[in-house]
Each structure stands twice: as C-alpha cells, then as structure tokens.
N, C-alpha and C. Protein backbone atom coordinates (compact mmCIF):
# COMPACT_ATOMS: atom_id res chain seq x y z
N UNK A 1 0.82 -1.21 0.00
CA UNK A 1 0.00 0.00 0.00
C UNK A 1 0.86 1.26 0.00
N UNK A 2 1.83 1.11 0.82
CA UNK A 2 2.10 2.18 1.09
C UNK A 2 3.53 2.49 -0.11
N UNK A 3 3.95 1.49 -0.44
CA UNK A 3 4.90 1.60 -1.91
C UNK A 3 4.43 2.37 -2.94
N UNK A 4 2.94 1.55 -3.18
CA UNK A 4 1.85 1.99 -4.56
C UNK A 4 1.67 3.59 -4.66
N UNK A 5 1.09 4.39 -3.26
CA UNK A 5 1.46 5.31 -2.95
C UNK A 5 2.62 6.40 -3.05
N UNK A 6 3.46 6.03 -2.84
CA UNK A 6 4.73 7.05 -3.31
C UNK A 6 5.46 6.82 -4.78
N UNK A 7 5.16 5.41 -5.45
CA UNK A 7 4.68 5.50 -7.34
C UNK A 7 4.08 6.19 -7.47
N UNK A 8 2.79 6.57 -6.96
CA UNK A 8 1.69 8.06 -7.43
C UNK A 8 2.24 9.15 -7.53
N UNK A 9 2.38 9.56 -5.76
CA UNK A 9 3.25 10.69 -5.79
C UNK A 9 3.68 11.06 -6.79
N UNK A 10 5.12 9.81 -6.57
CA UNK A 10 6.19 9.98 -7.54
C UNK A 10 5.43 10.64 -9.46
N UNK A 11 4.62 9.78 -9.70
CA UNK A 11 4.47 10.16 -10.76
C UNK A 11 3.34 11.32 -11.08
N UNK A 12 2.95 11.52 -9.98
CA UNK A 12 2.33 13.16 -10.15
C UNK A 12 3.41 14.07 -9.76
N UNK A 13 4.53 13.76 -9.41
CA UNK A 13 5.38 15.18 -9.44
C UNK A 13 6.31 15.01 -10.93
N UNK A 14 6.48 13.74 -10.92
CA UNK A 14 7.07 13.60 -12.43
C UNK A 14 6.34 14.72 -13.80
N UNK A 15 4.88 14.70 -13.82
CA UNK A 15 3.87 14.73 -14.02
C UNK A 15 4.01 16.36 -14.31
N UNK A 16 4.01 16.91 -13.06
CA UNK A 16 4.04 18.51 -12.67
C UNK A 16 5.10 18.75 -13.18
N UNK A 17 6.34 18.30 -13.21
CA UNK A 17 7.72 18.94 -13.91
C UNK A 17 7.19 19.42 -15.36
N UNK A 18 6.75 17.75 -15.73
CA UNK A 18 6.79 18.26 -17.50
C UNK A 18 5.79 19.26 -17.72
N UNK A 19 4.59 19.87 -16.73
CA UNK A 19 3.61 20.24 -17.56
C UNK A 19 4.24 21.99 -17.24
N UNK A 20 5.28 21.90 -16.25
CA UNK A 20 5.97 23.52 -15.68
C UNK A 20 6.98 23.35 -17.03
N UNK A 21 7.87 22.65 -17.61
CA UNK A 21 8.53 22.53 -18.61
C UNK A 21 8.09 23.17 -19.52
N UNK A 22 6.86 22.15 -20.11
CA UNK A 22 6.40 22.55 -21.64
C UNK A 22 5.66 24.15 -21.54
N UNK A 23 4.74 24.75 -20.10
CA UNK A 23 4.85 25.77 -20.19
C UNK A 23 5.61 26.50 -20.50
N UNK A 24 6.52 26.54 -19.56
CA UNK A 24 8.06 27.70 -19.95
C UNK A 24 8.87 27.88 -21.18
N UNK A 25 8.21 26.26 -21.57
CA UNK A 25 8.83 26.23 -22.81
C UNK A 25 8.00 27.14 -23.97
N UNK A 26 6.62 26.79 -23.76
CA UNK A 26 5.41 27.58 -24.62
C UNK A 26 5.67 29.32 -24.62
N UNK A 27 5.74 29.74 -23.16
CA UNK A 27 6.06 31.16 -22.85
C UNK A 27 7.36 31.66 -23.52
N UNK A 28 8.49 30.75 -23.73
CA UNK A 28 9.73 31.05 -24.43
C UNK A 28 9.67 31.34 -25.74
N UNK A 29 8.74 30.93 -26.41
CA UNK A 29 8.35 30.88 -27.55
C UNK A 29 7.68 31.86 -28.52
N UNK A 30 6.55 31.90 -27.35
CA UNK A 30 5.53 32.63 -27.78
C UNK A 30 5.50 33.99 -27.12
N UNK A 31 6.21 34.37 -26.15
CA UNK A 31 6.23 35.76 -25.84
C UNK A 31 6.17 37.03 -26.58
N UNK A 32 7.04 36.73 -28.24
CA UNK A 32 7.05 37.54 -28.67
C UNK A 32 5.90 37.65 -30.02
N UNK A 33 5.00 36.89 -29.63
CA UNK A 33 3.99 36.94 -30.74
C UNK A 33 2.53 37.06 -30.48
N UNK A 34 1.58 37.47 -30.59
CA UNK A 34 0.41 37.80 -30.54
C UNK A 34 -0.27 36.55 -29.51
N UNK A 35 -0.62 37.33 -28.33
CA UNK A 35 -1.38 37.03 -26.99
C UNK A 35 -2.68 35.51 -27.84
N UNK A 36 -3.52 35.59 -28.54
CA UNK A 36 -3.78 34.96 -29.35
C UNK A 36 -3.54 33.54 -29.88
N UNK A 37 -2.28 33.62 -30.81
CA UNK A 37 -1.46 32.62 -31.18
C UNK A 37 -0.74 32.12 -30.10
N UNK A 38 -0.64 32.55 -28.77
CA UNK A 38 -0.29 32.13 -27.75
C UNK A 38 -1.27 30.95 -27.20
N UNK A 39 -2.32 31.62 -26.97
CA UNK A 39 -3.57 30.84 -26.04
C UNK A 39 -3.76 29.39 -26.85
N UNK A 40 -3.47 30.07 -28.50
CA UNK A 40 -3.75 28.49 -28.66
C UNK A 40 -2.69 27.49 -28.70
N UNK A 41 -1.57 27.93 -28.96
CA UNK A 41 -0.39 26.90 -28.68
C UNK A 41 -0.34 26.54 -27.41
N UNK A 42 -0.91 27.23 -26.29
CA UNK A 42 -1.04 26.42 -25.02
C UNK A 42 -1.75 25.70 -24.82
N UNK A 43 -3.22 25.81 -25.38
CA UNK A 43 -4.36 24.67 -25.37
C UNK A 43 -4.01 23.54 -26.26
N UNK A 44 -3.10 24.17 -27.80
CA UNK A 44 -2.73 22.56 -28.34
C UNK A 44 -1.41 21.93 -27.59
N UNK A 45 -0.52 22.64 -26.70
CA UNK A 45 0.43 21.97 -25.90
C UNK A 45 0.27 21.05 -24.59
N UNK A 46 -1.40 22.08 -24.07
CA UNK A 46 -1.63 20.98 -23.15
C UNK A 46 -2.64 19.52 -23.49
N UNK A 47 -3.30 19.66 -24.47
CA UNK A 47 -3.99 18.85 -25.29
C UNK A 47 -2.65 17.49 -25.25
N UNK A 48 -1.61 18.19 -25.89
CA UNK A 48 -0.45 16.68 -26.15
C UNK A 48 -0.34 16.59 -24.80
N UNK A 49 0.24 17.55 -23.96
CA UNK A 49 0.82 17.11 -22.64
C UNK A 49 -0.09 16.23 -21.66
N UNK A 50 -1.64 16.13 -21.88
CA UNK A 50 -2.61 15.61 -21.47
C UNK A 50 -2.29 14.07 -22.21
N UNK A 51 -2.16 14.41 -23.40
CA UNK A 51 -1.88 12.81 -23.92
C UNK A 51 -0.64 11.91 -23.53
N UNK A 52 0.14 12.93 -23.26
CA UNK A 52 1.40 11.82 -22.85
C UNK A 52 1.32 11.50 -21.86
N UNK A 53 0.66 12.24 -20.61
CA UNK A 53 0.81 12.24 -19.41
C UNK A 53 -0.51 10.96 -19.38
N UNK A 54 -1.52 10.26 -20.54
CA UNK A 54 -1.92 9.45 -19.86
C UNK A 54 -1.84 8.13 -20.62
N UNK A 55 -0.65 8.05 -21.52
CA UNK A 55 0.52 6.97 -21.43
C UNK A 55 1.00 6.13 -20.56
C-alpha cells in the first residue's frame, strides 16, 4: 500500500515537472507573438501534454 502510494506521488510530481517545462517552454516561444497565437499553442500543448501524461 504504502509503496503503490509514493509510485503516485512519484508520478504526479514527475507529471508537474513536464507540464511547468512545456509551459516555460510555450512562454519562451511565444512571448514575442500575438497574446492569441499564444492561447492556442497552449491549449494545443496541453492537449499533447494531457496525452502523454496518460501513457
């Protein structure tokens, strides 16, 4: 029980890295381009990041 448990954890902080990653990564990107073309590269980044994360 208590193993299975800190696999979770573990993989919800795993989890939280990549989705602080691919943000920063999105914001690196897109800072310099229309607020807009932003919102949606974040909704199609978290769209994938939703998909990998339930791999």
């Amino acid at each position: 029980m208590r193993k299975g448990l800190r696999i979770l954890l573990g993989n919800n902080i795993i989890r939280t890295c990549k989705m602080t990653v691919i943000y920063v990564v999105i914001y690196s990107i897109d800072s310099d381009q229309t607020i807009q073309n932003s919102l949606a590269s974040i909704e199609f980044h978290h769209q994938l990041a939703s998909t990998v994360a339930d791999h």
